[in-house]
Every structure is written in structure tokens, then in C-alpha cells.
PDB file of N, CA and C in Angstrom:
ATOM      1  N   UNK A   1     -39.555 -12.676  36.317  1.00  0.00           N
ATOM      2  CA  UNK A   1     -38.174 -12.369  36.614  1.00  0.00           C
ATOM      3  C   UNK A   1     -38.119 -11.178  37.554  1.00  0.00           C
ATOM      4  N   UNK A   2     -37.441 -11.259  38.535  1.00  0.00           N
ATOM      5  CA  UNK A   2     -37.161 -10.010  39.419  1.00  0.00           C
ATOM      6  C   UNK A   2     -35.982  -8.882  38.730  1.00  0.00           C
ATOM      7  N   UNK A   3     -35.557  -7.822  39.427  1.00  0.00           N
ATOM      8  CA  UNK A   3     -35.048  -6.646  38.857  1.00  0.00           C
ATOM      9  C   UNK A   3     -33.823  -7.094  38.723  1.00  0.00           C
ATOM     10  N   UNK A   4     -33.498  -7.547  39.840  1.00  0.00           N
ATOM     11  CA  UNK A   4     -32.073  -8.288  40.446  1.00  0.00           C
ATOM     12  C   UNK A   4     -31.484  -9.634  38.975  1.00  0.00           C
ATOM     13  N   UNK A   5     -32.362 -10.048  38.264  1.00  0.00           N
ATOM     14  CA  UNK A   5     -32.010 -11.034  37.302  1.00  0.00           C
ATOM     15  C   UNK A   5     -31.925 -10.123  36.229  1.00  0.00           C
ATOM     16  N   UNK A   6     -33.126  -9.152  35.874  1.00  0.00           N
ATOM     17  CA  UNK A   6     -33.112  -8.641  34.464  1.00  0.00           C
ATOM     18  C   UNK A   6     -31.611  -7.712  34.465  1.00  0.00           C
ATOM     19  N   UNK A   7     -31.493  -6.726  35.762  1.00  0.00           N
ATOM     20  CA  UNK A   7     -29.900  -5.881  35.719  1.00  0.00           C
ATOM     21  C   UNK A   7     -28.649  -6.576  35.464  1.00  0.00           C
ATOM     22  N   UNK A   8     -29.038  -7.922  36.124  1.00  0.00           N
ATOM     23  CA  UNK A   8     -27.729  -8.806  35.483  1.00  0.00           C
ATOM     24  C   UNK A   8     -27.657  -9.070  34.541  1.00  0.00           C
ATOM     25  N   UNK A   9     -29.044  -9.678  33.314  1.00  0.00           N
ATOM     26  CA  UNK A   9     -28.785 -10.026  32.458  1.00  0.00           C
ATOM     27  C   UNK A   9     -28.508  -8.807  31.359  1.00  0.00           C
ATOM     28  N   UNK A  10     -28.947  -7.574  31.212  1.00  0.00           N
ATOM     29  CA  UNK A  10     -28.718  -6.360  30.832  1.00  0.00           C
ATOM     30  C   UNK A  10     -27.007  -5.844  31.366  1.00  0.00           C
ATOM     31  N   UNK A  11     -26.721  -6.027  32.384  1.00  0.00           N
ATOM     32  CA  UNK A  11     -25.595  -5.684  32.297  1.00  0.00           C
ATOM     33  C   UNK A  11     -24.282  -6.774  31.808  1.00  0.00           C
ATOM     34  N   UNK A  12     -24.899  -7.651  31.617  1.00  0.00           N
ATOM     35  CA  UNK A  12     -24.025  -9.439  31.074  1.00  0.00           C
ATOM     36  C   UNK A  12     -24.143  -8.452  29.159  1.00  0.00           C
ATOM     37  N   UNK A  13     -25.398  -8.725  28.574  1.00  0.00           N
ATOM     38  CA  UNK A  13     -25.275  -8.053  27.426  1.00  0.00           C
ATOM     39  C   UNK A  13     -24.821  -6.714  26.949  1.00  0.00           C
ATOM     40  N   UNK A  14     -24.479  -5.898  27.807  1.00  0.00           N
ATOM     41  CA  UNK A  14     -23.903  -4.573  27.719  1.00  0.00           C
ATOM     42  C   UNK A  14     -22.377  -4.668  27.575  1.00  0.00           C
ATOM     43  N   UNK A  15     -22.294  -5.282  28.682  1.00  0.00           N
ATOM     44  CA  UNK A  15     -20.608  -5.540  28.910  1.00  0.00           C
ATOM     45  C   UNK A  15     -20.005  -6.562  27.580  1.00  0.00           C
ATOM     46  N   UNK A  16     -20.968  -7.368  27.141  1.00  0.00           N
ATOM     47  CA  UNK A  16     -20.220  -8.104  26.097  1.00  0.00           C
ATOM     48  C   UNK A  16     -20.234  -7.269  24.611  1.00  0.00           C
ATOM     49  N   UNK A  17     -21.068  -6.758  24.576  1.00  0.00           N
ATOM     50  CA  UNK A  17     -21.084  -5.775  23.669  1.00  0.00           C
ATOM     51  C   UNK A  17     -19.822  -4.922  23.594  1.00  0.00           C
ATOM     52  N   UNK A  18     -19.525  -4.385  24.565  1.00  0.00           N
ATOM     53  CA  UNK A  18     -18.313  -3.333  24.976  1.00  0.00           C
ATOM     54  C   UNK A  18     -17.442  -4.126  24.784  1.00  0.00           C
ATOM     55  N   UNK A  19     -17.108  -4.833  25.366  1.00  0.00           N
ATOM     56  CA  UNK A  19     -16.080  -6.258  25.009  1.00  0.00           C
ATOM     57  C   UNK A  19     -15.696  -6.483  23.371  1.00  0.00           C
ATOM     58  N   UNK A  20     -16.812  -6.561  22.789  1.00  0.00           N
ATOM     59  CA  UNK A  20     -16.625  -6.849  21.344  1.00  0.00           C
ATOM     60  C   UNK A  20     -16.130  -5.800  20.661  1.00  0.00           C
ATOM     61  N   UNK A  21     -16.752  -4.742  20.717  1.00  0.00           N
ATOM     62  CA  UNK A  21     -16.620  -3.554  20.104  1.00  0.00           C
ATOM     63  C   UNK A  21     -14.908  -3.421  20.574  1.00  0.00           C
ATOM     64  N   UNK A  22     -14.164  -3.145  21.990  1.00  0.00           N
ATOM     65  CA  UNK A  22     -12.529  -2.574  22.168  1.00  0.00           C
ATOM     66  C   UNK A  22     -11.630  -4.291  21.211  1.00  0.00           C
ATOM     67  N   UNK A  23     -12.788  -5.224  21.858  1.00  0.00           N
ATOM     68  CA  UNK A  23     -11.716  -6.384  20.781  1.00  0.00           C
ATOM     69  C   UNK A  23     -11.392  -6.246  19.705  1.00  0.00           C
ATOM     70  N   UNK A  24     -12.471  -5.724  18.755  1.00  0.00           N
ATOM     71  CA  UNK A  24     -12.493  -5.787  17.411  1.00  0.00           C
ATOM     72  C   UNK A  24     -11.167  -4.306  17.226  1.00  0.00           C
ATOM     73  N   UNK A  25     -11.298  -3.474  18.154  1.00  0.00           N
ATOM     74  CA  UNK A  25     -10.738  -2.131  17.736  1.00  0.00           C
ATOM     75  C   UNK A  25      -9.030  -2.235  17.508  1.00  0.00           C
ATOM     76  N   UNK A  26      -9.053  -3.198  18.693  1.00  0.00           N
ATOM     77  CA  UNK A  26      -7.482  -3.850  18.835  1.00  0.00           C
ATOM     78  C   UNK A  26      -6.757  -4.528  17.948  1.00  0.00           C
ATOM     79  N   UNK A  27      -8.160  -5.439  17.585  1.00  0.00           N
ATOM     80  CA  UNK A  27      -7.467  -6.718  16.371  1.00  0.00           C
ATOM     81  C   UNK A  27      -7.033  -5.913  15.319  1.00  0.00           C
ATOM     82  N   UNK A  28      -7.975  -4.872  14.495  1.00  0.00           N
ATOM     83  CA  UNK A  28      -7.732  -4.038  13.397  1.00  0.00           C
ATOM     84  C   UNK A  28      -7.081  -3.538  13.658  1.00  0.00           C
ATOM     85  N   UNK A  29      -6.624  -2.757  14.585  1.00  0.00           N
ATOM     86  CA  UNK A  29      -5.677  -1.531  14.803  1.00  0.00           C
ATOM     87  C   UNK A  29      -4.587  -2.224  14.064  1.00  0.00           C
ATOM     88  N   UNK A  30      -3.593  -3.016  14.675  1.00  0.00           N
ATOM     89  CA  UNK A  30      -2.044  -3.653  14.149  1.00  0.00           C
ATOM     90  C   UNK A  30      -2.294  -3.637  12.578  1.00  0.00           C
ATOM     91  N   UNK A  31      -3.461  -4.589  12.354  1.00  0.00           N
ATOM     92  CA  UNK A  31      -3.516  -4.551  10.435  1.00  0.00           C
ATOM     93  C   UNK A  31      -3.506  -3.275   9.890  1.00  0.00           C
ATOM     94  N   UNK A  32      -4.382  -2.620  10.637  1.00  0.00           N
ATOM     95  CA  UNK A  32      -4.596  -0.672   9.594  1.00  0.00           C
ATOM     96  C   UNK A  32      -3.102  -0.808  10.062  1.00  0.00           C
ATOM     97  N   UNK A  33      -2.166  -0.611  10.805  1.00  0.00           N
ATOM     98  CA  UNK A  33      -0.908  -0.007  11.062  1.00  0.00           C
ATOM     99  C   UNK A  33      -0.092  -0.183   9.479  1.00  0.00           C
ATOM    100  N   UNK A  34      -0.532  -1.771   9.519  1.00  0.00           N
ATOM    101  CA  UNK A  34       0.633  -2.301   8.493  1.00  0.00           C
ATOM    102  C   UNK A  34       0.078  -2.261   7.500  1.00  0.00           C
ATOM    103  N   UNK A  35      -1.106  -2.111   7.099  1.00  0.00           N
ATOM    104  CA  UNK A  35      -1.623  -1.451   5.587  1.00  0.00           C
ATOM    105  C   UNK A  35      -1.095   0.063   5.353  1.00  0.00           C
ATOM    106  N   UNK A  36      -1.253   0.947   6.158  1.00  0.00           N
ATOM    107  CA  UNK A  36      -0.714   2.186   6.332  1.00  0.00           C
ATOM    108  C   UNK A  36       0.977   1.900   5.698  1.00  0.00           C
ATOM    109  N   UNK A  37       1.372   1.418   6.691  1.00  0.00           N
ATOM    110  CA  UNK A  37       3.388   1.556   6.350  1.00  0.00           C
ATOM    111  C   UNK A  37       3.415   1.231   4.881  1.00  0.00           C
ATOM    112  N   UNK A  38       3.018  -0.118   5.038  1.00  0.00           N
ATOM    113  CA  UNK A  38       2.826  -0.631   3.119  1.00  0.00           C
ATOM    114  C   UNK A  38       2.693   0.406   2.231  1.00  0.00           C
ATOM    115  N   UNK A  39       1.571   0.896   2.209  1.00  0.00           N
ATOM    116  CA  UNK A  39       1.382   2.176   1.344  1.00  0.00           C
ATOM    117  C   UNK A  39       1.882   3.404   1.491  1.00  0.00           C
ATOM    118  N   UNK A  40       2.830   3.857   2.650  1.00  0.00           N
ATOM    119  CA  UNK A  40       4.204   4.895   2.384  1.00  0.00           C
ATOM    120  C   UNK A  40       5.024   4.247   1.882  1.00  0.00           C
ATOM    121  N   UNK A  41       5.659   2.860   2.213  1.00  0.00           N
ATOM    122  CA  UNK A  41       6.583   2.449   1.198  1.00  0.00           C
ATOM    123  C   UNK A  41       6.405   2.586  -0.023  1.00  0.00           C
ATOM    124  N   UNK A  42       5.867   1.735  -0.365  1.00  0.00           N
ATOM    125  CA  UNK A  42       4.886   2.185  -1.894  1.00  0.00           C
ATOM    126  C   UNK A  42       5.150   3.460  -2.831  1.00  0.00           C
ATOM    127  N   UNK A  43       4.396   4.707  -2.060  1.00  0.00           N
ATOM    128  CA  UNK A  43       4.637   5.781  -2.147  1.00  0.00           C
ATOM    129  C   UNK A  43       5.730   6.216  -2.285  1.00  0.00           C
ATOM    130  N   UNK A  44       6.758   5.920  -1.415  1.00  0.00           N
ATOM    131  CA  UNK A  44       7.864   6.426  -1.638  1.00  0.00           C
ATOM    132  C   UNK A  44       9.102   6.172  -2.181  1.00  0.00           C
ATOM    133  N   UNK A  45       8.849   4.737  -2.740  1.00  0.00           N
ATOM    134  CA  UNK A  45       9.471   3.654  -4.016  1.00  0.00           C
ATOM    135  C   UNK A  45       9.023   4.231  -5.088  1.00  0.00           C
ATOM    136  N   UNK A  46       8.001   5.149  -5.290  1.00  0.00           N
ATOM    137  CA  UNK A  46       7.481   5.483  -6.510  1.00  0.00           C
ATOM    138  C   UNK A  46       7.976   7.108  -6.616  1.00  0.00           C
ATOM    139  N   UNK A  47       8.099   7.429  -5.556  1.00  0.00           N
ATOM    140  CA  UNK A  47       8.745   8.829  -5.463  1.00  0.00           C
ATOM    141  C   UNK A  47      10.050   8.676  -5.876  1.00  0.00           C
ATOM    142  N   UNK A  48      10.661   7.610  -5.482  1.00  0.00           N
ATOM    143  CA  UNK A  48      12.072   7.867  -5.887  1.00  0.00           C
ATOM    144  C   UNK A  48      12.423   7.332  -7.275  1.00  0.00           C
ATOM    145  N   UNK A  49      11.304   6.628  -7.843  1.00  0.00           N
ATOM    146  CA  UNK A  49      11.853   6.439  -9.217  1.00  0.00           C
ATOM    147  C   UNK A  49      11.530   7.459  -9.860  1.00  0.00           C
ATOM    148  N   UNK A  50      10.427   8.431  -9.749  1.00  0.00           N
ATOM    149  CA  UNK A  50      10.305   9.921 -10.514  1.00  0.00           C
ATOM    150  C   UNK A  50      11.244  10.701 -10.398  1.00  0.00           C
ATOM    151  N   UNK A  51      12.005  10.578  -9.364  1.00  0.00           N
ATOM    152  CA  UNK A  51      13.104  11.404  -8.385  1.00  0.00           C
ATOM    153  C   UNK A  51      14.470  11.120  -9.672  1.00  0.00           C
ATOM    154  N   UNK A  52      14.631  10.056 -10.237  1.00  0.00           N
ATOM    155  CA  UNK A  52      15.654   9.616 -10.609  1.00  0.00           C
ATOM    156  C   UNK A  52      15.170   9.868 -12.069  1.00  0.00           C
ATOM    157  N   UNK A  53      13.753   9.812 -12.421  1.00  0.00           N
ATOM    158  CA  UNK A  53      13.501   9.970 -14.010  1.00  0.00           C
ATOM    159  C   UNK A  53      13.493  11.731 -14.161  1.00  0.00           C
ATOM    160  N   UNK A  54      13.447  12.576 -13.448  1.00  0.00           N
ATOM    161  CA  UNK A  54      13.897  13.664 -13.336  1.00  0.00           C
ATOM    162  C   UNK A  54      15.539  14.335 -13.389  1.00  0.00           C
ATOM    163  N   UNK A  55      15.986  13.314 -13.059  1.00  0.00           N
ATOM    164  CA  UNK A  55      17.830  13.510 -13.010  1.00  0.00           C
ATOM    165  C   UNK A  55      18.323  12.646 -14.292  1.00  0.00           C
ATOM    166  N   UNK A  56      17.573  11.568 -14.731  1.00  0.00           N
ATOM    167  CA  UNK A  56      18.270  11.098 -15.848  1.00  0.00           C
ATOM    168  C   UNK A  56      17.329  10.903 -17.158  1.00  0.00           C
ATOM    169  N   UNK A  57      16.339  10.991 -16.956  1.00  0.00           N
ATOM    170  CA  UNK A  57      14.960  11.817 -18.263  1.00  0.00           C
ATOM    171  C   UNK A  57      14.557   9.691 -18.824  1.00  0.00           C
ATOM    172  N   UNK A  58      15.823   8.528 -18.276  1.00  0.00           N
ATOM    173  CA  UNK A  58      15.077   7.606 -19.162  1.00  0.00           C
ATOM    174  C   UNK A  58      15.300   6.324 -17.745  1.00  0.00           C
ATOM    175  N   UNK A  59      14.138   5.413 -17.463  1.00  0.00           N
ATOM    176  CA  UNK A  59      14.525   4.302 -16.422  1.00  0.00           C
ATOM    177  C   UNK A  59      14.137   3.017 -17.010  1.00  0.00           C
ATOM    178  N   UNK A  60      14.817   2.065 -16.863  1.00  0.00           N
ATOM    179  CA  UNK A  60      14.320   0.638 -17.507  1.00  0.00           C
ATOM    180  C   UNK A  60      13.739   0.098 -16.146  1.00  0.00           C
ATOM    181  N   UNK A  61      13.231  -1.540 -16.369  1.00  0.00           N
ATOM    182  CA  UNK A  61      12.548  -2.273 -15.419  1.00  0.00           C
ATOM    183  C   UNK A  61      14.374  -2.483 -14.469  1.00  0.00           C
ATOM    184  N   UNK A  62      14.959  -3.130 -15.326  1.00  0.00           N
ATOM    185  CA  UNK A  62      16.158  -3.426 -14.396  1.00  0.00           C
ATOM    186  C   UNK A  62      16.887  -2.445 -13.468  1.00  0.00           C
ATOM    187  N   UNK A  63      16.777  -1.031 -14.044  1.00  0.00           N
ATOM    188  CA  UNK A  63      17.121   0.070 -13.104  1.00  0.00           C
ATOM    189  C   UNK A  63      16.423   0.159 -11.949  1.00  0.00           C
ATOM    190  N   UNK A  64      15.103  -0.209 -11.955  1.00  0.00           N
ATOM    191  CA  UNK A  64      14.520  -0.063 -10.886  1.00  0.00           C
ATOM    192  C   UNK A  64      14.551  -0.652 -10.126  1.00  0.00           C
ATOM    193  N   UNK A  65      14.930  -2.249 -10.130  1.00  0.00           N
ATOM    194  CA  UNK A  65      15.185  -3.162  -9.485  1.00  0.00           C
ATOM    195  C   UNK A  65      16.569  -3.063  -8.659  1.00  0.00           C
ATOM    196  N   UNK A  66      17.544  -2.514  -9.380  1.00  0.00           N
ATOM    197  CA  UNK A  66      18.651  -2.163  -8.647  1.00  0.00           C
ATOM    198  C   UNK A  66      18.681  -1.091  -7.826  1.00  0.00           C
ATOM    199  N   UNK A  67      17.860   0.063  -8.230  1.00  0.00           N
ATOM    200  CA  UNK A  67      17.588   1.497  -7.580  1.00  0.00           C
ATOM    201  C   UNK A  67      17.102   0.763  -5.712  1.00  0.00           C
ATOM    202  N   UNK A  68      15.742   0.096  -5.987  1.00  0.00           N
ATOM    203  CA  UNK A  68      15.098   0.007  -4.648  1.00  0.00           C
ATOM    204  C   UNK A  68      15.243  -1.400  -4.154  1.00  0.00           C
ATOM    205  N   UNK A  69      15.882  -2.247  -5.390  1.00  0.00           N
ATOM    206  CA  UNK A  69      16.390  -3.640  -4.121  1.00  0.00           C
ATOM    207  C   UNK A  69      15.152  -4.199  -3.996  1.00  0.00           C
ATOM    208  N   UNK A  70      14.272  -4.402  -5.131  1.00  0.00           N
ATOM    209  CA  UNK A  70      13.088  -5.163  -5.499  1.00  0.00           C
ATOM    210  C   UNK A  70      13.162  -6.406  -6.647  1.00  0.00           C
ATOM    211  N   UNK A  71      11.967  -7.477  -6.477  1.00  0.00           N
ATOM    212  CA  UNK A  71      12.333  -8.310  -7.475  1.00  0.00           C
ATOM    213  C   UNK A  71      11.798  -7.456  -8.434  1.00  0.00           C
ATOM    214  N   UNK A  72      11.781  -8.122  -9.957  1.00  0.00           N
ATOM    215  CA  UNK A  72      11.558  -8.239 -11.025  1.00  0.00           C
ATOM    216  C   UNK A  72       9.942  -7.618 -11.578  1.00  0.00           C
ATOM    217  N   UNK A  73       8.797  -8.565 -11.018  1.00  0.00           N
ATOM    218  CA  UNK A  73       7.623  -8.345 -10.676  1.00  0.00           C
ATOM    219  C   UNK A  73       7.257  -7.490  -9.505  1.00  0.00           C
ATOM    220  N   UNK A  74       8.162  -6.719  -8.883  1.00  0.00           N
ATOM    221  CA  UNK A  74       7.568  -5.952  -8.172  1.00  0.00           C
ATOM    222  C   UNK A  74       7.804  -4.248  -8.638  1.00  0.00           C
ATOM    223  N   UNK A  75       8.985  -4.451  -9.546  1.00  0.00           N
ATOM    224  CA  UNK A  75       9.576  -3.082 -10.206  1.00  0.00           C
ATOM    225  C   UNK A  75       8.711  -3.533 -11.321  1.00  0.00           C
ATOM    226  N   UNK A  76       7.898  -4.045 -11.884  1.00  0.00           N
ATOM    227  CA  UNK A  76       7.603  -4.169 -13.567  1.00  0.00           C
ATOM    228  C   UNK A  76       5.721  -3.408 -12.423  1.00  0.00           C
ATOM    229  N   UNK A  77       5.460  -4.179 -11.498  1.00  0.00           N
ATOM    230  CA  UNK A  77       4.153  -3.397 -10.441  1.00  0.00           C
ATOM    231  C   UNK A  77       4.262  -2.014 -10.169  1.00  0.00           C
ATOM    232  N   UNK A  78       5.074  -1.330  -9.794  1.00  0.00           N
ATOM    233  CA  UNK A  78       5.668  -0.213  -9.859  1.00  0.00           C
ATOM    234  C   UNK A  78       5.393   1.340 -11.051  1.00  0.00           C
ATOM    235  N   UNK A  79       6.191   0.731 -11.962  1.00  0.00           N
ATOM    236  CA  UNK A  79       6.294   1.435 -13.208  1.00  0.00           C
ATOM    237  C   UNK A  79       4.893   1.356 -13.788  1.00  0.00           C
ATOM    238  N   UNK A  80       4.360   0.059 -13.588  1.00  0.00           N
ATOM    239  CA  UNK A  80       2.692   0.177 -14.239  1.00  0.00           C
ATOM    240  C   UNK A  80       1.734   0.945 -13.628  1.00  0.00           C
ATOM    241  N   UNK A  81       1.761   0.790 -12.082  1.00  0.00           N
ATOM    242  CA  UNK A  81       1.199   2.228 -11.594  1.00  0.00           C
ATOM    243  C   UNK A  81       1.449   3.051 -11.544  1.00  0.00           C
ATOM    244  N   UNK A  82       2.448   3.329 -12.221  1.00  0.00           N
ATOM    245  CA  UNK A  82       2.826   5.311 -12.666  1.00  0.00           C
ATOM    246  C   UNK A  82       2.348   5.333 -13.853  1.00  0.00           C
ATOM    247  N   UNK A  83       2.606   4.502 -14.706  1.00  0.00           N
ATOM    248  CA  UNK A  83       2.037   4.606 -16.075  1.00  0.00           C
ATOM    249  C   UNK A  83       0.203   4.785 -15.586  1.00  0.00           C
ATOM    250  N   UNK A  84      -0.290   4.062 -15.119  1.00  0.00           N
ATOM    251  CA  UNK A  84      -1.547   3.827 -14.828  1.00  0.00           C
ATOM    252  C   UNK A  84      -1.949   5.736 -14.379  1.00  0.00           C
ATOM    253  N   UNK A  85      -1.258   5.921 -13.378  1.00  0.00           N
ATOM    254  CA  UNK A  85      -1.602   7.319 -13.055  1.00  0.00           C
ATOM    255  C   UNK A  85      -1.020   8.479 -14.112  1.00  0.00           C
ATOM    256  N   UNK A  86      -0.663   7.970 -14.730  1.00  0.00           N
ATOM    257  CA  UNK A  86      -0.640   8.930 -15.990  1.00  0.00           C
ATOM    258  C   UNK A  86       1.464   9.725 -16.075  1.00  0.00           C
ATOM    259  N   UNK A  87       1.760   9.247 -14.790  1.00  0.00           N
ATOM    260  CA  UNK A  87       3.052   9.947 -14.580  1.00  0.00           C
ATOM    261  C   UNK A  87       4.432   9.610 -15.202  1.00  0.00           C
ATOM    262  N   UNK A  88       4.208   8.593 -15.743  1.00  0.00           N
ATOM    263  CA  UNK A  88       5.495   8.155 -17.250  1.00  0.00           C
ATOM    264  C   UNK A  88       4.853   7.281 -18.021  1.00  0.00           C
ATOM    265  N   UNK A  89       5.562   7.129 -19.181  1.00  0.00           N
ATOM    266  CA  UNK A  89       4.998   6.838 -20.549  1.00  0.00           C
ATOM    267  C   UNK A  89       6.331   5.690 -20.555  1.00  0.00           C
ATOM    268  N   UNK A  90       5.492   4.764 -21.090  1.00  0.00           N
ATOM    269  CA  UNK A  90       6.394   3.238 -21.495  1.00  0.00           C
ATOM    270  C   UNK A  90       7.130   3.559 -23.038  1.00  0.00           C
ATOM    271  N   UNK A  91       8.404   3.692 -23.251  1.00  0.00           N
ATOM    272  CA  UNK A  91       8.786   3.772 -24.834  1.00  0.00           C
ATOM    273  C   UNK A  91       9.398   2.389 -25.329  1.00  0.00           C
ATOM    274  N   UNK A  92       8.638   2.295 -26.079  1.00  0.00           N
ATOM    275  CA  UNK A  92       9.179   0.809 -26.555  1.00  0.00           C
ATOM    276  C   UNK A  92       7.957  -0.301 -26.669  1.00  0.00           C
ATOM    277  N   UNK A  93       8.317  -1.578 -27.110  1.00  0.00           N
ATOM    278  CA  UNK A  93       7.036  -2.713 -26.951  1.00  0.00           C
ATOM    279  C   UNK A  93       7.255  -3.429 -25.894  1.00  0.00           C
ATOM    280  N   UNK A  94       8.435  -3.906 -26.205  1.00  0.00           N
ATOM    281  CA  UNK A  94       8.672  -5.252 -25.155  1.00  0.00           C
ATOM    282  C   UNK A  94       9.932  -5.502 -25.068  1.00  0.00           C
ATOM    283  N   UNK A  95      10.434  -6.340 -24.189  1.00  0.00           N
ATOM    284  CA  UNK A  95      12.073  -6.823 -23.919  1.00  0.00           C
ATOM    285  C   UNK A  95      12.659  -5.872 -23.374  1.00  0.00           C
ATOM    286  N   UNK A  96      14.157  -6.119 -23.739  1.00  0.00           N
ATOM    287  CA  UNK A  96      15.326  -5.618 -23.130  1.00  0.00           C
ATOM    288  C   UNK A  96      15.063  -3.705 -23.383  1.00  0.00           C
ATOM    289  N   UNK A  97      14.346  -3.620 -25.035  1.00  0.00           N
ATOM    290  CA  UNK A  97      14.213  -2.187 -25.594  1.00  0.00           C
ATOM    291  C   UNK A  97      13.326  -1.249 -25.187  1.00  0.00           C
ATOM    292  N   UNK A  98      12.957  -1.798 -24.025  1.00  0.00           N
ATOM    293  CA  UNK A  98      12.255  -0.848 -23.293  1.00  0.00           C
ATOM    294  C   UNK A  98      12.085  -0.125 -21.878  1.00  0.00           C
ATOM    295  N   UNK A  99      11.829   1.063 -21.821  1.00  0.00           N
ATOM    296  CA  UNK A  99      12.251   2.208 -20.704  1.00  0.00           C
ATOM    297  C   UNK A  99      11.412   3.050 -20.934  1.00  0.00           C
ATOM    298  N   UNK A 100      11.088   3.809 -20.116  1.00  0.00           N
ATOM    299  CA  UNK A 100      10.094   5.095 -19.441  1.00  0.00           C
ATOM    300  C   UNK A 100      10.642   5.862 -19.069  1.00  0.00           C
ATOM    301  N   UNK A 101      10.099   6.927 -19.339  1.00  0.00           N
ATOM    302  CA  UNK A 101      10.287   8.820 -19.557  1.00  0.00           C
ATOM    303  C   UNK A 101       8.898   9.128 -18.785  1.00  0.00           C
ATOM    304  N   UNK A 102       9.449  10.268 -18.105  1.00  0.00           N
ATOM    305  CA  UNK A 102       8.818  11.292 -17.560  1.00  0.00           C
ATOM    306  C   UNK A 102       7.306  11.942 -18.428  1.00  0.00           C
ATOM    307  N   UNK A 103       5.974  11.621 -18.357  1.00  0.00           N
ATOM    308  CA  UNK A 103       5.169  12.104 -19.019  1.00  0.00           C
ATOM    309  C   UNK A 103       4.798  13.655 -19.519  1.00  0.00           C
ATOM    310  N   UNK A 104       5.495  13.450 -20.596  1.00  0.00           N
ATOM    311  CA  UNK A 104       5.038  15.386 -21.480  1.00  0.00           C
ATOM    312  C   UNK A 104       3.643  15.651 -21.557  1.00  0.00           C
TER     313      UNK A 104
END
């Protein structure tokens, strides 16, 4: 092979390399964006139900649903990861008789 073939083929594999690498950077970028927003929402759906268990000391599943304009299963997702992080306590077993307080 002369110099003239190997620089091409070295610069054919360089360049596709580079190629791959800004493609890939692009494709992910938009997804990290919208994983990011997701998880301030998140965050800050959960801020505001502490926000409100601070002003009124007791929140049910249905309050929450009306508070942030969520279904059912997404306020019952919610409250379990605060409970999960330790930041309110579930009072009650099950049904209608139950609501969460601010963790003492």
C-alpha cells in the first residue's frame, strides 16, 4: 500500500470515529434534557406537598391529587417517596382513613 492509500484510510477511520462520538453526544443530549426536567418536576411536586404538610400538619392521597393535578397512582408514587426518604409518616392502614404528617 502506498502513503497516499494508508492517509486515506486513517483519515476515513478517524473521521468516522469523530462522527460517532458528536452523533452519539447529540442523540443523548435531548434525552439527559428531559430526564433532567422530569426530575425538577418531581422535586418540586414533592416540595409542594411538604410545603402544604407544613401549613396544615395532615395530607390525604386525594389532596394531593387535587393540590398538583395528578392521577391517583401518581400522588399514591409521590407520598411513597417521601415516606421512603423518611420525610412523612403514613397514619392509618388503608382506605379512605388514611393521611400523612410531617415526620417527628
Amino acid at each position: 500500500m502506498n502513503s497516499i492509500t494508508v492517509s486515506f484510510l486513517a483519515g476515513l477511520i478517524i473521521g468516522s470515529i469523530i462522527m460517532w462520538v458528536i452523533m452519539r453526544y447529540f442523540r443523548a443530549s435531548p434525552m439527559r434534557r428531559f430526564q433532567e426536567t422530569q426530575h425538577e418536576v418531581k422535586e418540586e411536586r414533592k416540595h409542594m406537598i411538604l410545603a402544604y404538610l407544613k401549613e396544615k400538619k395532615s395530607i390525604t392521597n386525594n389532596q394531593v391529587e387535587m393540590l398538583l393535578g395528578i392521577s391517583d397512582a401518581s400522588a399514591t408514587k409521590y407520598l411513597q417517596e417521601l415516606e421512603d426518604e423518611e420525610k412523612i409518616t403514613q397514619i392509618g392502614k388503608e382506605g379512605r382513613f388514611v393521611h400523612y404528617e410531617l415526620k417527628k
